[in-house]
N, C-alpha and C. Protein backbone atom coordinates (compact mmCIF):
# COMPACT_ATOMS: atom_id res chain seq x y z
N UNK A 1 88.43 208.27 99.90
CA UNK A 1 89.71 208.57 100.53
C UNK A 1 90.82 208.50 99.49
N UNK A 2 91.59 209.34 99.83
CA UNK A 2 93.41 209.13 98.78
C UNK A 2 94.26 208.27 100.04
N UNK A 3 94.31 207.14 99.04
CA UNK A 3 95.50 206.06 99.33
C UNK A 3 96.84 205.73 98.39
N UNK A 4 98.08 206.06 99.37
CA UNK A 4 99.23 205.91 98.25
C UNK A 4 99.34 204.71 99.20
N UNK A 5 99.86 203.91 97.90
CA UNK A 5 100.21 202.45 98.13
C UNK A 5 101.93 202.17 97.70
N UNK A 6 102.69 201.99 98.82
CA UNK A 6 104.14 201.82 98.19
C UNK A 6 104.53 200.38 98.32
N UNK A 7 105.65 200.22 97.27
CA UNK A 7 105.68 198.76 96.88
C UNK A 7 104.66 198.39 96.02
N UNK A 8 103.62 198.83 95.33
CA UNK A 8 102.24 198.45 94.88
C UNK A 8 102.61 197.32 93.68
N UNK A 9 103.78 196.93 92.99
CA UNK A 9 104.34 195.99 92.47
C UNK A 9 104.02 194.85 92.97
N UNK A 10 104.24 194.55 94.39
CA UNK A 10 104.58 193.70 95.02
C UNK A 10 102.92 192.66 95.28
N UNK A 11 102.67 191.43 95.84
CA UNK A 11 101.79 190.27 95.78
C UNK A 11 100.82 191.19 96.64
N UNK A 12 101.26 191.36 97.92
CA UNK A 12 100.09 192.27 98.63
C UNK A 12 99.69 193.72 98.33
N UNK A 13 101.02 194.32 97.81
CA UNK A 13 100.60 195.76 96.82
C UNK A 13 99.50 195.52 96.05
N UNK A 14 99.68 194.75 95.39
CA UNK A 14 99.04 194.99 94.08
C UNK A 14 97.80 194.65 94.95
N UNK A 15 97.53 193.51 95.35
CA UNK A 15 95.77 193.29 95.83
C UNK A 15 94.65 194.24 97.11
N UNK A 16 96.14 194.89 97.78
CA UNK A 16 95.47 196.11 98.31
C UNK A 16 95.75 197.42 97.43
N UNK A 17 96.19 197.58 96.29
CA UNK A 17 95.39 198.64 94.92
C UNK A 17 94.02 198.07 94.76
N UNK A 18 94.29 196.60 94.07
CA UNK A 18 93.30 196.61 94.04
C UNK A 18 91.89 196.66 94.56
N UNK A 19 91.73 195.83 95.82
CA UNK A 19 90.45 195.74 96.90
C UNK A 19 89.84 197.91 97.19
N UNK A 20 91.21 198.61 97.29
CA UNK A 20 91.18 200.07 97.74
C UNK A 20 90.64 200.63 96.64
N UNK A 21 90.40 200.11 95.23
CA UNK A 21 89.76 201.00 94.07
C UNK A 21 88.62 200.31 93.97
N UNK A 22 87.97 198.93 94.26
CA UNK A 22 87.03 198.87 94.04
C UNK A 22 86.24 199.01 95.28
N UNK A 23 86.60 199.19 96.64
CA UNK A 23 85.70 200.21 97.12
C UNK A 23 85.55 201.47 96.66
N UNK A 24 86.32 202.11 95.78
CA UNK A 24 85.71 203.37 95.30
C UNK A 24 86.50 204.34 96.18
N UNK A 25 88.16 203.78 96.45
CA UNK A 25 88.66 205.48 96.76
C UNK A 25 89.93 205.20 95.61
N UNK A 26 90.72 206.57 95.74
CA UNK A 26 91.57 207.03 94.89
C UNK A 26 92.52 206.64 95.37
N UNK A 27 93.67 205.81 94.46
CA UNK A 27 94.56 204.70 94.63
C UNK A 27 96.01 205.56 94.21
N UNK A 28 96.98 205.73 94.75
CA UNK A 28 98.24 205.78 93.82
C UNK A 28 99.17 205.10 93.91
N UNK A 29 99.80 204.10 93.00
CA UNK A 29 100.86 203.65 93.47
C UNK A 29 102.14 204.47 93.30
N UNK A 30 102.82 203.78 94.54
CA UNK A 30 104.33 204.22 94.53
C UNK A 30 105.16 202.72 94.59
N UNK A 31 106.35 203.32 93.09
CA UNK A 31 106.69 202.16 92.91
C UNK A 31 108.51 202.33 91.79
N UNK A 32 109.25 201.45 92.07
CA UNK A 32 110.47 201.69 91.92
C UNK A 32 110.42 202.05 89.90
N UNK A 33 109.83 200.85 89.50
CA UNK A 33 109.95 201.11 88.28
C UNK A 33 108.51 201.15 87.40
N UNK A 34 108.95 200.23 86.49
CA UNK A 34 107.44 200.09 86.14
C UNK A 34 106.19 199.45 86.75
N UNK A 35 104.81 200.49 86.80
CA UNK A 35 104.02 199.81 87.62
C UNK A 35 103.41 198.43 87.12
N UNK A 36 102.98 198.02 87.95
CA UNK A 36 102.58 196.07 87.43
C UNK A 36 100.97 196.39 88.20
N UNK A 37 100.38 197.95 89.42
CA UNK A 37 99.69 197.33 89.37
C UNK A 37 98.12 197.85 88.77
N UNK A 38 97.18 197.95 89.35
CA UNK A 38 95.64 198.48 88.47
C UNK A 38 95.56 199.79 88.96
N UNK A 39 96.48 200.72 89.43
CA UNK A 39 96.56 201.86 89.80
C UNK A 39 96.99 202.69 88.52
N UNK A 40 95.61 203.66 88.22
CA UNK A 40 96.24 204.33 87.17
C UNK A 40 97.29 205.75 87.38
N UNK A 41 97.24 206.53 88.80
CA UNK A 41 98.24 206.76 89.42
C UNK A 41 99.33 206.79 89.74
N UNK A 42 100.20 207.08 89.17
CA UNK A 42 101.76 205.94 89.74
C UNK A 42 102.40 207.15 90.07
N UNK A 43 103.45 207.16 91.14
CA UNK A 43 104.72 207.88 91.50
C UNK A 43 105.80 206.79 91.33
N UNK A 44 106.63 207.24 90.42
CA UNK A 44 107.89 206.47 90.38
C UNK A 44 109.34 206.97 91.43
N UNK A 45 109.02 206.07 92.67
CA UNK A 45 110.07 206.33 93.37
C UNK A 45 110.90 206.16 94.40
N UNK A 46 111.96 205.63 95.07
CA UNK A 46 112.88 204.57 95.58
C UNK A 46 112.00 204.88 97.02
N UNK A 47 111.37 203.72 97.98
CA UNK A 47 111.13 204.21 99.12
C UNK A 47 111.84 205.23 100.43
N UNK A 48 113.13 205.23 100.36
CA UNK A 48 113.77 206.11 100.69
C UNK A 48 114.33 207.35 99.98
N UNK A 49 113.78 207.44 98.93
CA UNK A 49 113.67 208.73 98.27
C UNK A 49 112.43 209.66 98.57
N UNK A 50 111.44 208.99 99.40
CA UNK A 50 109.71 209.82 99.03
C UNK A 50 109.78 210.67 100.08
N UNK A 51 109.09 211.66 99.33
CA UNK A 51 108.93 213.01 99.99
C UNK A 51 107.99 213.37 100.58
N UNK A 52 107.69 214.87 101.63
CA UNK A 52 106.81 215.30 102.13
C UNK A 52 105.78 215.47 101.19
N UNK A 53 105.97 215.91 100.31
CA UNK A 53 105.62 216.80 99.08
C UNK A 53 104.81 215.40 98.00
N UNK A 54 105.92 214.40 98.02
CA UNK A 54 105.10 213.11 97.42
C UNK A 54 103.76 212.32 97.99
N UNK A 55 103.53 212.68 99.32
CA UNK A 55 102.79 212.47 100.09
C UNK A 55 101.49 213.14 100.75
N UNK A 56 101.46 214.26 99.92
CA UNK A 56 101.04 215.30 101.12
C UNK A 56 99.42 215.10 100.59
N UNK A 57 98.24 215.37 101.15
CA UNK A 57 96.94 215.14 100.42
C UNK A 57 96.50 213.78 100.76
N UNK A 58 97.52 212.40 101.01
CA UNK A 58 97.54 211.79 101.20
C UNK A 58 96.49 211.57 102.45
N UNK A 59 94.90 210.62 102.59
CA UNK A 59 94.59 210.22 103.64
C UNK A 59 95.49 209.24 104.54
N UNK A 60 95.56 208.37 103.47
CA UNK A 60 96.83 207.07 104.24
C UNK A 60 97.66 206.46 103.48
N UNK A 61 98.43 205.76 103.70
CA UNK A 61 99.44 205.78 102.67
C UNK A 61 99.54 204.02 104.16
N UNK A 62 99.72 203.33 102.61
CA UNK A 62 100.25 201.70 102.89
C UNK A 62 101.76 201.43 102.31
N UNK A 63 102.43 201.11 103.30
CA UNK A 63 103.69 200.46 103.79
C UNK A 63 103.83 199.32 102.83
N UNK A 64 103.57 198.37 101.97
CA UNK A 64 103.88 196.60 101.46
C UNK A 64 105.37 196.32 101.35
N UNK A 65 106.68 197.65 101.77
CA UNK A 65 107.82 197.10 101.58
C UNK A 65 107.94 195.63 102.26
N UNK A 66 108.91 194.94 101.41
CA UNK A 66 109.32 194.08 101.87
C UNK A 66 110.66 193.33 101.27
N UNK A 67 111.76 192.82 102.36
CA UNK A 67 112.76 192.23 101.72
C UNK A 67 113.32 191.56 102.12
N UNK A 68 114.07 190.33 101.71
CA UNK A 68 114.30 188.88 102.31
C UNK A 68 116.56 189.05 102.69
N UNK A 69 116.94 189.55 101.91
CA UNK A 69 118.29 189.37 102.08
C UNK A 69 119.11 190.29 103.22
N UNK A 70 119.92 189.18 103.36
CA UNK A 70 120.03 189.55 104.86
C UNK A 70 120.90 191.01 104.78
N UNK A 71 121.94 191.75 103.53
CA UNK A 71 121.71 192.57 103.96
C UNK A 71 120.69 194.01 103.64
N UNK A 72 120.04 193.50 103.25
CA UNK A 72 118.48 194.18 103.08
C UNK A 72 117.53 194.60 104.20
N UNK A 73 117.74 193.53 105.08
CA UNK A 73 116.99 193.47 106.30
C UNK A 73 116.41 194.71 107.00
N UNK A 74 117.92 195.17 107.21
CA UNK A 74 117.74 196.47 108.22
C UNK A 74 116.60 197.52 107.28
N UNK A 75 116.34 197.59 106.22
CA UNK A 75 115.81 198.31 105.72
C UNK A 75 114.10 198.49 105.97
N UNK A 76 113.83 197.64 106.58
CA UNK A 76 112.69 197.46 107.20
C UNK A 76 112.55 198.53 108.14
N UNK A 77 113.63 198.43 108.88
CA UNK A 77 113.28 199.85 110.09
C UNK A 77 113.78 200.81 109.44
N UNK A 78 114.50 200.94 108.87
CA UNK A 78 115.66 201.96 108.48
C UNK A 78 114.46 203.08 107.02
N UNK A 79 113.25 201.89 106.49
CA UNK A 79 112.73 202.47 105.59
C UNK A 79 111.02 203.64 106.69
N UNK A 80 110.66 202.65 107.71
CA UNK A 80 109.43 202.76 108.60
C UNK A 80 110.25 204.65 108.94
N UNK A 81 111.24 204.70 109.42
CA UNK A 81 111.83 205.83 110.40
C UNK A 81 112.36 206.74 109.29
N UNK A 82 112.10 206.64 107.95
CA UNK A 82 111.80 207.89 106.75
C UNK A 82 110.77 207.95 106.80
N UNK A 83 109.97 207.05 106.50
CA UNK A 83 108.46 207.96 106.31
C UNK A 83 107.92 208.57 107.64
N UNK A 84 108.34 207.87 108.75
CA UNK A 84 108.19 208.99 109.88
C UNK A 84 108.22 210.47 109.57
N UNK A 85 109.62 210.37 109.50
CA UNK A 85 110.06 211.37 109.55
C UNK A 85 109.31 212.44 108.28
N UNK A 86 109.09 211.60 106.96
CA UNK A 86 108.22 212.32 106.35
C UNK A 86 106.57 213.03 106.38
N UNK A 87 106.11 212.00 107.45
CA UNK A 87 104.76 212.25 107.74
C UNK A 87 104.78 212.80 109.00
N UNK A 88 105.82 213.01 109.88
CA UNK A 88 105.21 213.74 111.14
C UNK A 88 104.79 214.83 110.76
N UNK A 89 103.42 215.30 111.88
CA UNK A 89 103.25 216.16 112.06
C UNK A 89 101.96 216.10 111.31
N UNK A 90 101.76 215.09 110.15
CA UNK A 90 100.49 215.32 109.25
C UNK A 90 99.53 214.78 109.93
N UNK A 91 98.24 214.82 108.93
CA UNK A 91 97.27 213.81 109.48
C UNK A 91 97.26 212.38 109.24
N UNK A 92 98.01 212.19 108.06
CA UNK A 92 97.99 211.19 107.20
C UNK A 92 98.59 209.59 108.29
N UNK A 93 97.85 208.64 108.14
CA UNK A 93 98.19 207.16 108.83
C UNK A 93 98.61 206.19 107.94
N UNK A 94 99.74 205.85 108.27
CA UNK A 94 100.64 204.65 108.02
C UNK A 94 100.56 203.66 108.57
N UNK A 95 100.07 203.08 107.58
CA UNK A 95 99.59 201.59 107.61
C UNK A 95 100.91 200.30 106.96
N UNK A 96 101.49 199.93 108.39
CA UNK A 96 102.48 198.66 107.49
C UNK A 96 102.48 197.73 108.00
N UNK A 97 102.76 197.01 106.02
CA UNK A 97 102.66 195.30 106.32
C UNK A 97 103.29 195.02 107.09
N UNK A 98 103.03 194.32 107.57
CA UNK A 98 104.53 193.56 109.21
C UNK A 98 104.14 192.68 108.89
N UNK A 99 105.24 191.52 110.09
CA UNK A 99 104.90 190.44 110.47
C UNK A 99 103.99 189.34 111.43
N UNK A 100 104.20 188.08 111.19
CA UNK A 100 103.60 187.79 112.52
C UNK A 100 104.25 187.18 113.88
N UNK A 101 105.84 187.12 113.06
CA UNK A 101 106.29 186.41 114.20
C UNK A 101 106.85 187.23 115.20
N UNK A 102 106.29 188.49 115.54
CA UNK A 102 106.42 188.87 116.86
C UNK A 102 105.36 189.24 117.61
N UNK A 103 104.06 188.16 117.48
CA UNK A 103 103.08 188.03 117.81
C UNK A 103 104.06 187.39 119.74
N UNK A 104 102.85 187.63 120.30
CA UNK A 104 103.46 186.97 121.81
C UNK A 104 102.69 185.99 121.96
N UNK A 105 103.57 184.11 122.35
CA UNK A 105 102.28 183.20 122.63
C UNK A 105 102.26 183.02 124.14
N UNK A 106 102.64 183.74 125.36
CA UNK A 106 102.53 183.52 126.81
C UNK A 106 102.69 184.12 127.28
N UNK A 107 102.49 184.26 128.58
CA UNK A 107 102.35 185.52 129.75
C UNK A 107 104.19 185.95 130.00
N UNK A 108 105.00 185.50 129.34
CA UNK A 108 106.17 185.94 129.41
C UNK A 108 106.72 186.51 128.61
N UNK A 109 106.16 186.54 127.66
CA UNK A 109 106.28 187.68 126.65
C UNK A 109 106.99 186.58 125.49
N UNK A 110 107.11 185.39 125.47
CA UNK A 110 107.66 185.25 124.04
C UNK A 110 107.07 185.32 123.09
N UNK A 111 107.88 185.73 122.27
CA UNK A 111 107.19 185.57 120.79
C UNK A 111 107.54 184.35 119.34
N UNK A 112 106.47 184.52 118.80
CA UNK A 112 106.42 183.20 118.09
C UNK A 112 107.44 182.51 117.48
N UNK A 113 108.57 183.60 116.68
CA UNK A 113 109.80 183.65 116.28
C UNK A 113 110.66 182.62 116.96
N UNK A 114 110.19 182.88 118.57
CA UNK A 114 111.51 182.53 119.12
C UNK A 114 111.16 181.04 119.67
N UNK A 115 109.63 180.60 119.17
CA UNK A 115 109.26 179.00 119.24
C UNK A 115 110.42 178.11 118.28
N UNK A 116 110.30 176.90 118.98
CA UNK A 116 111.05 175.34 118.42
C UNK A 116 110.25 175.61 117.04
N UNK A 117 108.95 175.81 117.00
CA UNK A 117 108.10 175.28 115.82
C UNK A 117 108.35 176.43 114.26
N UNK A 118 109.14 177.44 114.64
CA UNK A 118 108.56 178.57 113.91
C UNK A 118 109.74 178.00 113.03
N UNK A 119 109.45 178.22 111.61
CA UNK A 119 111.13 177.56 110.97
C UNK A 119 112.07 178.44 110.88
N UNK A 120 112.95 177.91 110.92
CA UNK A 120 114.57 178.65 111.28
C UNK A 120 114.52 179.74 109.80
N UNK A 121 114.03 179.35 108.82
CA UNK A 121 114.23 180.37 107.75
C UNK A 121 113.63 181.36 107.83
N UNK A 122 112.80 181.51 107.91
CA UNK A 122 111.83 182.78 108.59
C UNK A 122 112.49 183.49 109.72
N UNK A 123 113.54 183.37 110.46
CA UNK A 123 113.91 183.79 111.47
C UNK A 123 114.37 185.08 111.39
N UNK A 124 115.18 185.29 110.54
CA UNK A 124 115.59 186.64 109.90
C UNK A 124 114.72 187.40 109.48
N UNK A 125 114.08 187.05 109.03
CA UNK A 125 112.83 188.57 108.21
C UNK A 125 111.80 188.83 109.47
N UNK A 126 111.44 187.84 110.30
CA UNK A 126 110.62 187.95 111.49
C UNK A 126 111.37 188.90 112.48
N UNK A 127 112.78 188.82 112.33
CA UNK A 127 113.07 189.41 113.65
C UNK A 127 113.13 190.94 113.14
N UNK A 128 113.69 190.75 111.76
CA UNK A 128 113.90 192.34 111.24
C UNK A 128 112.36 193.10 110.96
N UNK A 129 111.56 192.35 111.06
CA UNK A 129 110.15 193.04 110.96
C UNK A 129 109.61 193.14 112.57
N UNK A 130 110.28 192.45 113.37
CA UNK A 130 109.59 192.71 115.33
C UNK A 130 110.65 194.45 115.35
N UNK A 131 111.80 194.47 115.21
CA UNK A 131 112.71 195.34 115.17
C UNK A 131 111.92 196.49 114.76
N UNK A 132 110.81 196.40 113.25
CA UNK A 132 110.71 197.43 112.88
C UNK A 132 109.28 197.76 113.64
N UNK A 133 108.47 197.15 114.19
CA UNK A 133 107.24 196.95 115.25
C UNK A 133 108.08 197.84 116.58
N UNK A 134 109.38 197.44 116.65
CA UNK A 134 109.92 198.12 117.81
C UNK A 134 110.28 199.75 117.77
N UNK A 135 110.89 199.99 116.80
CA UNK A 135 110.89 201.17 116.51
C UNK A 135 110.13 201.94 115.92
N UNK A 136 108.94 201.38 115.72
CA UNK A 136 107.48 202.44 115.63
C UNK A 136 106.93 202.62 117.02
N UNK A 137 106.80 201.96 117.84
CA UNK A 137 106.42 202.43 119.41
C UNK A 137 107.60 203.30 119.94
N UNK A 138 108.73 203.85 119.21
CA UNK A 138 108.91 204.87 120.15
C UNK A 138 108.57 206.47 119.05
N UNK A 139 107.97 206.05 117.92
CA UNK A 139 107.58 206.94 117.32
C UNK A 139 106.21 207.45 118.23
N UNK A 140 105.93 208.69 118.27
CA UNK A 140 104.52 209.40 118.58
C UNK A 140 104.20 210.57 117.97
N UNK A 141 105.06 211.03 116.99
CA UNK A 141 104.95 212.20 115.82
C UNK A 141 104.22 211.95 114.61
N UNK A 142 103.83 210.58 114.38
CA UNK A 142 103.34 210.72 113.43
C UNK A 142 101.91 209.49 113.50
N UNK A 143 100.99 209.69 112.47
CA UNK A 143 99.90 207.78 113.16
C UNK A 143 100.29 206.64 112.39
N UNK A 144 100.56 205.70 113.00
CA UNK A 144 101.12 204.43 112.15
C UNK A 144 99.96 203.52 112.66
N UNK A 145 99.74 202.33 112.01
CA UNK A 145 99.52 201.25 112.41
C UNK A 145 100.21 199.90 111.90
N UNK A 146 100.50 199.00 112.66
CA UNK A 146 101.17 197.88 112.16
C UNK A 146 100.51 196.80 111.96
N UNK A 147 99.85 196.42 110.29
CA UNK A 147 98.93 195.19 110.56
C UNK A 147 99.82 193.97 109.90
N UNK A 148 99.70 193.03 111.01
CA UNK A 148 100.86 191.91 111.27
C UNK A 148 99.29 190.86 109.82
N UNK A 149 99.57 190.30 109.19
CA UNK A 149 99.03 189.09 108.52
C UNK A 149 98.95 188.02 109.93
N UNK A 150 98.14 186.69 109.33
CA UNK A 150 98.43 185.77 110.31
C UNK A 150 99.71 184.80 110.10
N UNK A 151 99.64 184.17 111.01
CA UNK A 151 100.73 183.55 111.03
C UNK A 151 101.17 182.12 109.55
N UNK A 152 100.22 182.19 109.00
CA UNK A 152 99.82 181.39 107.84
C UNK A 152 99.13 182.15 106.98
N UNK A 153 100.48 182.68 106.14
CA UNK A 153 99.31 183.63 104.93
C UNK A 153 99.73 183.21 103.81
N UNK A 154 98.52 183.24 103.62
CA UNK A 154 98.45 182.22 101.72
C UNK A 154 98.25 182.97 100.57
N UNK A 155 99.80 183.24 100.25
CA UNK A 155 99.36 183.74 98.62
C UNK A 155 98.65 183.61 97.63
N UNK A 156 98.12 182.02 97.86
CA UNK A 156 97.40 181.48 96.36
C UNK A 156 95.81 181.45 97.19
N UNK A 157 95.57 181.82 98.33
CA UNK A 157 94.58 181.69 98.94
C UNK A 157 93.43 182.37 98.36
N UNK A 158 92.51 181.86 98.80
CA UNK A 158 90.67 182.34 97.48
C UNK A 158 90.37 183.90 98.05
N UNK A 159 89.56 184.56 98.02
CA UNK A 159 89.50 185.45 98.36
C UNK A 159 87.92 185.34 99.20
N UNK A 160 87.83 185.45 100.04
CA UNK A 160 86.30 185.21 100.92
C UNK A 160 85.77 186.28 101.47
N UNK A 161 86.13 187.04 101.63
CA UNK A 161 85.97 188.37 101.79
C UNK A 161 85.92 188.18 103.74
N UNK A 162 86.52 186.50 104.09
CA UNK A 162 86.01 187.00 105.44
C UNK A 162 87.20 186.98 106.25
N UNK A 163 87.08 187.97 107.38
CA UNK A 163 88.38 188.55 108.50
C UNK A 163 88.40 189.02 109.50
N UNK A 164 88.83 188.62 110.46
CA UNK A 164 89.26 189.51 111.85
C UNK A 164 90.16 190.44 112.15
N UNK A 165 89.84 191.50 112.42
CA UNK A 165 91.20 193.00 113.04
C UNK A 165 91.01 192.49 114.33
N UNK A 166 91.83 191.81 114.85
CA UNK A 166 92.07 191.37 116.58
C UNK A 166 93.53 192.86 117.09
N UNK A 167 92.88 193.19 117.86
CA UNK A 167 94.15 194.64 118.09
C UNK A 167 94.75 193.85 119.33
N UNK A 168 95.44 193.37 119.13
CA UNK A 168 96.49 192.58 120.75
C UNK A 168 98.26 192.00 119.79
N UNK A 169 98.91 191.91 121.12
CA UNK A 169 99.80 192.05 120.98
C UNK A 169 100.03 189.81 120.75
N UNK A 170 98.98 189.62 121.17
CA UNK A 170 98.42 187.88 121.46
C UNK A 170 98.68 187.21 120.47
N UNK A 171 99.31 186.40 120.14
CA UNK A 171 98.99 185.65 119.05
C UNK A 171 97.51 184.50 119.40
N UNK A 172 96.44 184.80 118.38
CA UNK A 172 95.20 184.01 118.84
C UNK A 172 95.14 182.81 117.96
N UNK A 173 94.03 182.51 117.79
CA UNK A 173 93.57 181.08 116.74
C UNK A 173 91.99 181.46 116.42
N UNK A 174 91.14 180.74 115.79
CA UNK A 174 90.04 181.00 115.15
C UNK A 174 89.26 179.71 116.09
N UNK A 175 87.65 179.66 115.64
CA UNK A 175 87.31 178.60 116.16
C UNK A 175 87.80 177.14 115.62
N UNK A 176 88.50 177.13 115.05
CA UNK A 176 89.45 175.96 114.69
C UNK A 176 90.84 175.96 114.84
N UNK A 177 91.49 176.71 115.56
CA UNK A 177 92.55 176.58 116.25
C UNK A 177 93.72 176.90 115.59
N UNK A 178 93.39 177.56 114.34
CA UNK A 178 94.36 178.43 113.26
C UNK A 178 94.01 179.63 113.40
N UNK A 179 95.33 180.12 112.63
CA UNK A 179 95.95 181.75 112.45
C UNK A 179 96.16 181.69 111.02
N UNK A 180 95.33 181.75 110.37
CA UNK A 180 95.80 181.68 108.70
C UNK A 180 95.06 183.33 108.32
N UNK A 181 95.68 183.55 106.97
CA UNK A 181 94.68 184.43 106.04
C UNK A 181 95.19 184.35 104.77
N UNK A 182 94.56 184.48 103.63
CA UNK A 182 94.91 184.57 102.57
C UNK A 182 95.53 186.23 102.60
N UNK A 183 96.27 186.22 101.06
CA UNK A 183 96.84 187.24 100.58
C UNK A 183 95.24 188.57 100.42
N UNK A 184 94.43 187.73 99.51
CA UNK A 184 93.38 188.58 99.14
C UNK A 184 92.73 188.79 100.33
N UNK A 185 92.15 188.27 101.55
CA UNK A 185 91.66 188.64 102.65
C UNK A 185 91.92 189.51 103.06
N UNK A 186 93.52 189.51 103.44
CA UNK A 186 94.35 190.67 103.84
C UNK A 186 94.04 191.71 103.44
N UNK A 187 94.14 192.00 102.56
CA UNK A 187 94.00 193.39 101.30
C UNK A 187 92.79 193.10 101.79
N UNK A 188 91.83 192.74 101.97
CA UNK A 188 90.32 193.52 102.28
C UNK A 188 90.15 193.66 103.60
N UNK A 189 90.66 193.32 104.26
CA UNK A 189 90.89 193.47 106.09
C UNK A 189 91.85 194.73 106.53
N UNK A 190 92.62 195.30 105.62
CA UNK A 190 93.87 196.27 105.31
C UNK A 190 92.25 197.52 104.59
N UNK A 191 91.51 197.65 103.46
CA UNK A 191 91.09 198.59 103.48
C UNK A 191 89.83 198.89 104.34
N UNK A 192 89.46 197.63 105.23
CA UNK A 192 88.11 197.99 106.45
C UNK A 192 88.93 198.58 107.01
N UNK A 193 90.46 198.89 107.67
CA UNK A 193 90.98 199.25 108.90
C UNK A 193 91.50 200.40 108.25
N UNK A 194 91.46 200.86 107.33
CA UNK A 194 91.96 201.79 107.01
C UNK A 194 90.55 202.79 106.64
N UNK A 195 89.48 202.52 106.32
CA UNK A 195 88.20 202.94 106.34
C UNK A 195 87.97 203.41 107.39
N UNK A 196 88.45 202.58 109.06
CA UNK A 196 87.70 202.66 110.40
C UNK A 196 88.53 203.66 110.75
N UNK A 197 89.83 203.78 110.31
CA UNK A 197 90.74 205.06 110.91
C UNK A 197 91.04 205.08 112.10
N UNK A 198 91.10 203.84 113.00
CA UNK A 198 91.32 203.39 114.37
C UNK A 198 92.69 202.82 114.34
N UNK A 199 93.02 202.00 115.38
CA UNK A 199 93.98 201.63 115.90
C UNK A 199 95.10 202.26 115.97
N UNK A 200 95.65 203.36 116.04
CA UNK A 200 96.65 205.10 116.00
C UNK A 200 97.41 204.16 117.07
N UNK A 201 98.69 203.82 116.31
CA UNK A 201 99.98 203.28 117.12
C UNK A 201 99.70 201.87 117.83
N UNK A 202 98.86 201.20 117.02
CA UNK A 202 98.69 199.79 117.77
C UNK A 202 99.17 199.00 116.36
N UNK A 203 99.24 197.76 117.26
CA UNK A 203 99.42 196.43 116.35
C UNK A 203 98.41 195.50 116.28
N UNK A 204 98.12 195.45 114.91
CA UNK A 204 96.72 194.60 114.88
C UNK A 204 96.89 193.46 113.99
N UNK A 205 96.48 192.01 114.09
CA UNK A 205 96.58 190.99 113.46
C UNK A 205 95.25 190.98 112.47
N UNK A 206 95.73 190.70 111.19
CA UNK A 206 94.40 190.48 110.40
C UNK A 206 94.58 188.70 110.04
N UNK A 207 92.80 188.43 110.45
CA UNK A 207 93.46 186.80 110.59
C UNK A 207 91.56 186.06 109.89
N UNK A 208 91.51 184.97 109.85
CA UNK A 208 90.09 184.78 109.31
C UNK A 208 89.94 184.09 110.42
């Protein structure tokens, strides 16, 4: 398969280049400046600059934007509703990193964000990433999927190769009563679901 990877700079960029070339498909990153990652591929170019044309050939193309300042935020949706707009109509599926804190923990719909427990710093990037979960469900022009990490994802985490694609809107737990995943898990739970070519407009938690 051809996978463009944007952000591919970035902690989860780079390890879903990597995990996506050593299954043996064709990797490109897209990336602001110089690439940092094992993609010998590169498009150099601002995520709201990329084109039909930068894209096109493309089987799927991975989302890893990400940004913490608050006024950065909006760019989360504001970046999801360009590449819409760039990929409607194709075949090509968009796959983005999200979050987890707009996982739901009860029959009333809250979500995790809006728990006592969830920390107040996280509050901002959680909500601006449910926001951007929100404005892909009223997209239907183009195939997205939104794979949320768990709610405990570990950058420095080992790589085990082992993972769950749970497709619910639920926030769950494992048989030990966690929601964790490492960084490297991810990236290999990100190219099975992108292999399976399923979940077209759902939200799926990748979790161990």
């Amino acid at each position: 398969m051809k996978i463009a990877v944007i952000a591919a700079n970035g902690k989860a960029g780079q390890l879903i280049v990597k995990e996506a070339q050593a299954a043996g498909h064709e990797v490109t990153a897209i990336v602001r400046g110089e690439n940092r990652s094992a993609a010998t591929n590169v498009i150099t170019r601002d995520i709201m600059d990329i084109t039909a044309e930068d894209l096109a050939g493309f089987d799927a193309v991975v989302d890893a934007f990400g940004t913490v300042t608050p006024e950065t935020l909006p760019l989360h949706t504001k970046s999801v509703a360009h590449l819409g707009d760039v990929l409607a109509g194709s075949d090509a599926r968009l796959y983005v990193v999200g979050g987890a804190g707009s996982m739901v923990v009860d029959d009333k719909g809250t979500k995790l964000l809006e728990t006592p427990e969830f920390p107040d710093m996280f509050v901002p990037l959680a909500s601006a990433q449910s926001e951007q979960l929100d404005y892909l469900r009223t997209r239907g022009d183009f195939n997205w999927t939104f794979v949320s990490p768990a709610a405990e994802f570990d950058a420095e985490g080992e790589r085990t190769g082992a993972f769950e694609i749970i497709e619910s809107d639920a926030f769950t737990v494992d048989a030990n009563g966690n929601n964790e995943i490492s960084y490297a898990d991810y990236a290999v739970g990100m190219v099975a679901l992108i292999e399976a070519g399923s979940n077209n407009h759902k939200r799926v938690n990748i979790r161990h």
